[in-house]
N, C-alpha and C. Protein backbone atom coordinates (compact mmCIF):
# COMPACT_ATOMS: atom_id res chain seq x y z
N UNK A 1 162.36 76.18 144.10
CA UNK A 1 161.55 75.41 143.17
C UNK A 1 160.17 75.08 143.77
N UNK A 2 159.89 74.87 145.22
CA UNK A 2 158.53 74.24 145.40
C UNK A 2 158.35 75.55 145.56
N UNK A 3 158.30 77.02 146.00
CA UNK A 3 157.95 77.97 145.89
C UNK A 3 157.03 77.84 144.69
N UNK A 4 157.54 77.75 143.94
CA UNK A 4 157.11 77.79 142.35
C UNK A 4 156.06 77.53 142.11
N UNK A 5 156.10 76.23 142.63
CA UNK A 5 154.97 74.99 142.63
C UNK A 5 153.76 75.23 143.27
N UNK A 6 153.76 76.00 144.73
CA UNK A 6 152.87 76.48 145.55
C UNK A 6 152.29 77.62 144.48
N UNK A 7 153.11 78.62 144.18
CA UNK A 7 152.43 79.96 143.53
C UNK A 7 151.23 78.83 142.05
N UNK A 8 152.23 78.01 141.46
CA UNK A 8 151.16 77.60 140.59
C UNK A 8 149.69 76.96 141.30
N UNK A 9 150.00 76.58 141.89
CA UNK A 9 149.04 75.76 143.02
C UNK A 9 147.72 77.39 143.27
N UNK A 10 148.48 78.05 144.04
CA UNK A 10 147.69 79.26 144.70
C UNK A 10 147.09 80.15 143.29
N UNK A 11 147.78 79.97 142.10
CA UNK A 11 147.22 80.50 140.72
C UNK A 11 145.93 79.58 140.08
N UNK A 12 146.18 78.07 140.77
CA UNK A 12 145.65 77.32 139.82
C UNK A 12 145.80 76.83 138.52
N UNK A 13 147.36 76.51 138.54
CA UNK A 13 147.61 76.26 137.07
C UNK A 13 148.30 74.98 137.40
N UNK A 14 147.44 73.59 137.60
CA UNK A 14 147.77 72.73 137.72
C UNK A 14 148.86 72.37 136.79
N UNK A 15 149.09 72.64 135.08
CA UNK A 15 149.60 72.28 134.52
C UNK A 15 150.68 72.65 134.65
N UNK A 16 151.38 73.43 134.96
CA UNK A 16 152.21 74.41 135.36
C UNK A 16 152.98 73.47 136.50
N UNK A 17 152.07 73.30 137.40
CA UNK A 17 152.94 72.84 138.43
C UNK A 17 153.48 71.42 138.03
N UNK A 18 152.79 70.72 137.30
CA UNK A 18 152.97 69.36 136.81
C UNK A 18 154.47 69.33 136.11
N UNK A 19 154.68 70.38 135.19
CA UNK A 19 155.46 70.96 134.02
C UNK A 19 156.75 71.08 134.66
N UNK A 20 156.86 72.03 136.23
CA UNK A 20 157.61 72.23 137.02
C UNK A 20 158.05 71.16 137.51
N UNK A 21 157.54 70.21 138.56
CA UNK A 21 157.86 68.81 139.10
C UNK A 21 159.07 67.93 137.72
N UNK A 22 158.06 68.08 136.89
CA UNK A 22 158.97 67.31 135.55
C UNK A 22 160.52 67.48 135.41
N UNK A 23 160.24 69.53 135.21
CA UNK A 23 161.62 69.73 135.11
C UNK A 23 162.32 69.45 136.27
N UNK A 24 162.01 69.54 137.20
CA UNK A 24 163.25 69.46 138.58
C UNK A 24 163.31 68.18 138.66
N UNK A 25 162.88 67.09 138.41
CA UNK A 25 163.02 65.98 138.65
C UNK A 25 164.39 65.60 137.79
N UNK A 26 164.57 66.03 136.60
CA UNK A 26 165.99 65.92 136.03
C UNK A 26 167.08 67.14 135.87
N UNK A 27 166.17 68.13 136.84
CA UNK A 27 167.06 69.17 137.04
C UNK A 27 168.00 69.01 138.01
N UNK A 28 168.40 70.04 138.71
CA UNK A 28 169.42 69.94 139.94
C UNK A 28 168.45 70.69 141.08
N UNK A 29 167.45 70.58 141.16
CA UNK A 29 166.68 70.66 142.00
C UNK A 29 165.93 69.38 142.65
N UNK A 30 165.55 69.79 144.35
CA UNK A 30 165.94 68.15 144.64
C UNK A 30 164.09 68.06 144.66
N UNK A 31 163.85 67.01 144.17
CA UNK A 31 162.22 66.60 144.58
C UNK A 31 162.31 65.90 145.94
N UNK A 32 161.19 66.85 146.35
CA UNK A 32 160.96 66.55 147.75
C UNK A 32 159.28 66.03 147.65
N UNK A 33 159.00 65.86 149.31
CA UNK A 33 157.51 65.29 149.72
C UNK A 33 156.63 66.81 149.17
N UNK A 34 157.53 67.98 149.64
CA UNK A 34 156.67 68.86 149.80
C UNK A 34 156.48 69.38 147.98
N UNK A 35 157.22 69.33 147.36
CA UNK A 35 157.39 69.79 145.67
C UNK A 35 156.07 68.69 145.16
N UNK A 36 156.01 67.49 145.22
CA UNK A 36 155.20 66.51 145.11
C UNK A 36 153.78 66.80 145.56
N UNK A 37 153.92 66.91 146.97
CA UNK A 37 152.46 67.61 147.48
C UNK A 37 151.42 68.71 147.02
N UNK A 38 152.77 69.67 146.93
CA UNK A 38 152.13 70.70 145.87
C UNK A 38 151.72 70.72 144.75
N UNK A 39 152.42 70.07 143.95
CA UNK A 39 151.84 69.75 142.68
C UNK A 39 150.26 68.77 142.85
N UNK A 40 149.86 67.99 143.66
CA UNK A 40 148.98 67.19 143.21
C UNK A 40 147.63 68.38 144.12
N UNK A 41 148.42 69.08 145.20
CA UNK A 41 147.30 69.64 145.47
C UNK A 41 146.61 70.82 144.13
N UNK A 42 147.83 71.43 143.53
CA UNK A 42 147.72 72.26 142.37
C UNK A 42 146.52 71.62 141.86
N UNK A 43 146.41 70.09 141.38
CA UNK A 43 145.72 69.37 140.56
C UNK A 43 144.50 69.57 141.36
N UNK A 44 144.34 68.75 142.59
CA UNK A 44 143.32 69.30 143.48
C UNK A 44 142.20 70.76 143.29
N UNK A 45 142.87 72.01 143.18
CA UNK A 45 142.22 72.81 143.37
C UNK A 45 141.63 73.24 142.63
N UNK A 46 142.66 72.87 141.02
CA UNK A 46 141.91 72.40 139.78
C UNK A 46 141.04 71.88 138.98
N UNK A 47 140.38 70.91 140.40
CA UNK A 47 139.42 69.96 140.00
C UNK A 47 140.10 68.63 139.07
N UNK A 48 141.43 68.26 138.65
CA UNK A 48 141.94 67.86 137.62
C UNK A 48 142.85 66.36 138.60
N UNK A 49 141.48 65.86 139.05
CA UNK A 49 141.94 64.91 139.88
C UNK A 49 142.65 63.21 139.33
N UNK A 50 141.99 63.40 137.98
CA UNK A 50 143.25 62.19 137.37
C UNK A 50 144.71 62.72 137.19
N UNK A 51 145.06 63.68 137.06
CA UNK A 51 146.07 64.12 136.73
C UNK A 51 146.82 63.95 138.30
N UNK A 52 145.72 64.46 139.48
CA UNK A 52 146.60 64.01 141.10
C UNK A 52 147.32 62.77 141.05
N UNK A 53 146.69 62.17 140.59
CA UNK A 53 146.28 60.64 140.76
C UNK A 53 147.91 60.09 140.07
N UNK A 54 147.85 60.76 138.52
CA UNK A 54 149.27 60.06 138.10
C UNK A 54 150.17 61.08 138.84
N UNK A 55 150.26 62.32 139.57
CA UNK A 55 151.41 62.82 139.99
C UNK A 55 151.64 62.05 141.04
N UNK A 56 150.50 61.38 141.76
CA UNK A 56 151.02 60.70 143.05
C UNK A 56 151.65 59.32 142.63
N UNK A 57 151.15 58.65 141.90
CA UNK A 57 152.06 57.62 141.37
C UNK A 57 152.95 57.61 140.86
N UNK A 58 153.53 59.02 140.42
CA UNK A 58 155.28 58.97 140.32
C UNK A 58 155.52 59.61 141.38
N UNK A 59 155.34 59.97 142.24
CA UNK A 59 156.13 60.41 143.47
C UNK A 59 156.99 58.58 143.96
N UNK A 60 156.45 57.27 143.85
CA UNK A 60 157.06 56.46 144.05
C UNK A 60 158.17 56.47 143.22
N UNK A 61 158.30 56.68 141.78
CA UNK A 61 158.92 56.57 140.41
C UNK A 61 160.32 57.41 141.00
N UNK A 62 160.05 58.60 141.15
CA UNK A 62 161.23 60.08 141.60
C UNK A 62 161.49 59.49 143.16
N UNK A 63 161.43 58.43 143.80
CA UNK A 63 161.67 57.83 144.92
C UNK A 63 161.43 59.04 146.17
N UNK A 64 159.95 59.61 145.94
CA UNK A 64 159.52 60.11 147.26
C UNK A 64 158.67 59.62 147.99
N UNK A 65 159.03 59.52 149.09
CA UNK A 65 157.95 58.80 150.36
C UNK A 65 156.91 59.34 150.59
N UNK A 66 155.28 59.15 149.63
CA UNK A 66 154.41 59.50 150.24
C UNK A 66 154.61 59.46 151.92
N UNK A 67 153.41 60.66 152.50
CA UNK A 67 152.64 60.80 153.68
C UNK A 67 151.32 60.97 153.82
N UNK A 68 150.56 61.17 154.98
CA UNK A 68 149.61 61.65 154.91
C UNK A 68 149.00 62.54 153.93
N UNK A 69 150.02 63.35 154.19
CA UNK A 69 149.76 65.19 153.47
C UNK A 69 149.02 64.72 151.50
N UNK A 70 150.18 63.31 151.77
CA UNK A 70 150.33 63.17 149.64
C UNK A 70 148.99 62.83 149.51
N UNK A 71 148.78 61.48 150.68
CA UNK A 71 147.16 60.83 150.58
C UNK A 71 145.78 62.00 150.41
N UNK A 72 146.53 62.87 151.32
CA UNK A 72 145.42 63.78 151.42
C UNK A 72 144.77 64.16 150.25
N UNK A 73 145.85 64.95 150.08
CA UNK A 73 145.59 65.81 148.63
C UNK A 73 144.95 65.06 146.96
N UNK A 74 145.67 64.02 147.21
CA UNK A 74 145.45 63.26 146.51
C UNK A 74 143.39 62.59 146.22
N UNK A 75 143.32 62.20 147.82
CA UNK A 75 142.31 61.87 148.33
C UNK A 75 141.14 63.04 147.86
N UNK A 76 141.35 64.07 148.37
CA UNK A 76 140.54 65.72 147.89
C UNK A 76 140.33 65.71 146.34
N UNK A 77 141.54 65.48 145.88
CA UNK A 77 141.27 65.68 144.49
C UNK A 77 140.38 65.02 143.53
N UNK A 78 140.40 63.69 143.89
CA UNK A 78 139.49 62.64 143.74
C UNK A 78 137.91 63.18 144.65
N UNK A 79 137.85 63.48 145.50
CA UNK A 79 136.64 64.15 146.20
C UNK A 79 135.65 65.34 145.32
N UNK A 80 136.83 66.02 144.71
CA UNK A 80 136.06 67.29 144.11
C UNK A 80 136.01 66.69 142.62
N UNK A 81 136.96 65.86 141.89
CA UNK A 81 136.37 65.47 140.38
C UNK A 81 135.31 63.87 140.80
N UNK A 82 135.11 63.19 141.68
CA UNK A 82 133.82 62.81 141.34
C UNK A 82 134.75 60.96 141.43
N UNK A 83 136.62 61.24 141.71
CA UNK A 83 136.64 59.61 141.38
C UNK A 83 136.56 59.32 142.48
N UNK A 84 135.03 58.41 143.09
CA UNK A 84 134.62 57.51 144.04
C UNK A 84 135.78 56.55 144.06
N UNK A 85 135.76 55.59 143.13
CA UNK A 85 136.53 54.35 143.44
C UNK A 85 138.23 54.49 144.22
N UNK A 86 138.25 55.51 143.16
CA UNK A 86 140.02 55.47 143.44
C UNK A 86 140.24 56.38 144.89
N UNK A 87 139.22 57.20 145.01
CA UNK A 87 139.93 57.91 146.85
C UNK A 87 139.63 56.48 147.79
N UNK A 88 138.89 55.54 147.67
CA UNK A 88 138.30 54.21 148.50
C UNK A 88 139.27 53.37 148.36
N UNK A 89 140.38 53.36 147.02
CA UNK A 89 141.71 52.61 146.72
C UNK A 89 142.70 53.26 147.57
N UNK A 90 143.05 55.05 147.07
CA UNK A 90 143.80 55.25 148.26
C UNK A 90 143.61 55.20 149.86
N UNK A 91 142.32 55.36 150.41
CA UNK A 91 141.84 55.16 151.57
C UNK A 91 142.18 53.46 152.23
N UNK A 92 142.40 52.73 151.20
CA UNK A 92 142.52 51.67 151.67
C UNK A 92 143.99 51.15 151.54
N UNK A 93 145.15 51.85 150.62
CA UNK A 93 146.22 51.85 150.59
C UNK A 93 146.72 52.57 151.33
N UNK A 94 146.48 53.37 152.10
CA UNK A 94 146.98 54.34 152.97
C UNK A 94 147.50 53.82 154.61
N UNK A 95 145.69 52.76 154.87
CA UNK A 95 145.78 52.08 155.87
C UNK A 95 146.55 50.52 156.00
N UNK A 96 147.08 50.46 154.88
CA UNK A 96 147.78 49.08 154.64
C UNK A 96 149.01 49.81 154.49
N UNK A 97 149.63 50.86 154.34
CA UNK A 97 151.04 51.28 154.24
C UNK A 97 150.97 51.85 155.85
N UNK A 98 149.94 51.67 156.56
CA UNK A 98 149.73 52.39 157.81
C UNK A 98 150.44 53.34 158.60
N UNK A 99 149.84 54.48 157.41
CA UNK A 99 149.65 55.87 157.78
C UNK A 99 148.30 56.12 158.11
N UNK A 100 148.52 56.94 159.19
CA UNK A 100 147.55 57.41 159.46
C UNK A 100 146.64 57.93 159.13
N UNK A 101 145.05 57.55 158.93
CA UNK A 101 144.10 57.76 158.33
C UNK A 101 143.15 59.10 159.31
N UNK A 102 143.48 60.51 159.00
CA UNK A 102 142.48 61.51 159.63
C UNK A 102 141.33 61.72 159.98
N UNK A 103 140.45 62.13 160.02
CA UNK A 103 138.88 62.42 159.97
C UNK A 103 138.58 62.71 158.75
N UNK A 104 139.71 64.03 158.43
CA UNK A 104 139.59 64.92 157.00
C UNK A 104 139.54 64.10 155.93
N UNK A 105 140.36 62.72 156.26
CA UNK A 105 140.72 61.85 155.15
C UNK A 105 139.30 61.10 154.69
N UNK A 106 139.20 60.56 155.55
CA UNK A 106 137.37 60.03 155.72
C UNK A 106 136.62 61.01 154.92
N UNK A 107 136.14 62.31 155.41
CA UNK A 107 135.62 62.98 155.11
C UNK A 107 135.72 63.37 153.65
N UNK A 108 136.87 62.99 153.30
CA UNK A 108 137.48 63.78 151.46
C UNK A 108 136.85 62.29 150.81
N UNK A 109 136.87 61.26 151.34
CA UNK A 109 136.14 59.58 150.77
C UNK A 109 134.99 59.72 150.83
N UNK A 110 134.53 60.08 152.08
CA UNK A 110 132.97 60.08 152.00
C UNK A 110 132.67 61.15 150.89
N UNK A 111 133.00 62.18 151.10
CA UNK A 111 132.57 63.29 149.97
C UNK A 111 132.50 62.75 148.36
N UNK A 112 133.90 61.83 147.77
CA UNK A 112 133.96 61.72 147.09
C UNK A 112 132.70 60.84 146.80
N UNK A 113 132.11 59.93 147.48
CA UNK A 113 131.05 58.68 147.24
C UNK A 113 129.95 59.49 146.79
N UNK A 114 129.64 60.23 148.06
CA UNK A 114 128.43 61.38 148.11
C UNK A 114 128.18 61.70 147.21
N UNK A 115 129.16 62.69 146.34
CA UNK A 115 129.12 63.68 144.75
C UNK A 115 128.72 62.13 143.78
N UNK A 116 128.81 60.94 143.91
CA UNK A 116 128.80 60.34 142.90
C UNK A 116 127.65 59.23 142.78
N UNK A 117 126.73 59.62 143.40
CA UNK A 117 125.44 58.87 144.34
C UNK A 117 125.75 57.81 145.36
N UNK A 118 126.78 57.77 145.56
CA UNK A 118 127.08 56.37 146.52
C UNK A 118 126.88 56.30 147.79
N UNK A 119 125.59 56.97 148.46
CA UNK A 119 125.41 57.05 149.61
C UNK A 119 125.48 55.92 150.65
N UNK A 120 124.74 54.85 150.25
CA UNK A 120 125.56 53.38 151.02
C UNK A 120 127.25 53.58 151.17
N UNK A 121 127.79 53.82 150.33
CA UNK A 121 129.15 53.79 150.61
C UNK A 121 130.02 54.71 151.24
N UNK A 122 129.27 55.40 151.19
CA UNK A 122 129.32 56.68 152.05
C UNK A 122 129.30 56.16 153.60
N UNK A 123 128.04 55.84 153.98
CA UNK A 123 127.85 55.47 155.20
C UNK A 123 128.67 54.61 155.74
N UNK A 124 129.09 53.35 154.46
CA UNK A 124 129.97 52.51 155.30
C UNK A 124 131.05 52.98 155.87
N UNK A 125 131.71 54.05 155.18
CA UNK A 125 133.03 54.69 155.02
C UNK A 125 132.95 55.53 156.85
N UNK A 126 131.54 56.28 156.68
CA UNK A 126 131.50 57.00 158.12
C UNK A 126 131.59 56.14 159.54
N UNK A 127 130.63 55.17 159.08
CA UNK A 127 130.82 53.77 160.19
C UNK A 127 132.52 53.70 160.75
N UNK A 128 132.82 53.37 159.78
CA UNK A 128 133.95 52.90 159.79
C UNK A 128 135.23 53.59 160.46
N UNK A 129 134.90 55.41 160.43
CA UNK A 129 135.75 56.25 160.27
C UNK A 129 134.97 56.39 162.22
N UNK A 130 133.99 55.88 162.62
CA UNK A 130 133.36 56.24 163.91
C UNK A 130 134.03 55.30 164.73
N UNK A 131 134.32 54.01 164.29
CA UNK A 131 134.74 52.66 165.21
C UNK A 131 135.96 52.85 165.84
């Protein structure tokens, strides 16, 4: 099943992978971190970063333990559609569930500010990611 999920991912058919997650979640297929991951990165590559956004908030729902990997992707996806606020929500929920916050992770926040004129916030974010 996350096979599946990856090929939609590597096709770009976010919806697809979304569609997939759904069914296995009441299928007999087990949802995992990695079935979850894939799907929001699917969304990610898609550009279709609200849609990351609610797959990552049922990954709590289907009782999977975000990680890094989920923040990540999640984080990116929000980077490439433009949502400033919400990668700066997960960036800041990430470090309060304290997981580990990357460079890359920084970098997918700052990006997201950047694309959206928020260059002050940007900077604070790099400051921050330097200390």
């Amino acid at each position: 099943c996350n096979a599946a999920i990856s090929a939609c991912r590597n096709s770009f058919n976010w919806e697809k992978a979304s569609e997939l997650l759904n069914v296995m979640s009441w299928s007999r297929c087990v949802v995992d971190r990695i079935s979850v991951n894939s799907a929001i990165s699917a969304c990610e590559v898609a550009g279709a970063w609200e849609n990351a956004l609610f797959l990552f908030s049922v990954a709590a729902q289907i009782i999977v333990e975000v990680n890094a990997i989920t923040f990540n992707a999640a984080i990116s996806a929000c980077a490439k559609g433009g949502g400033w606020q919400k990668s700066l929500q997960l960036l800041r929920l990430m470090a309060y569930e304290m997981i580990e916050v990357a460079a890359t992770t920084f970098n997918s926040a700052i990006t997201a500010c950047q694309k959206s004129g928020r260059w002050k916030t940007a900077l604070e974010h790099f400051v921050m990611m330097t200390e």
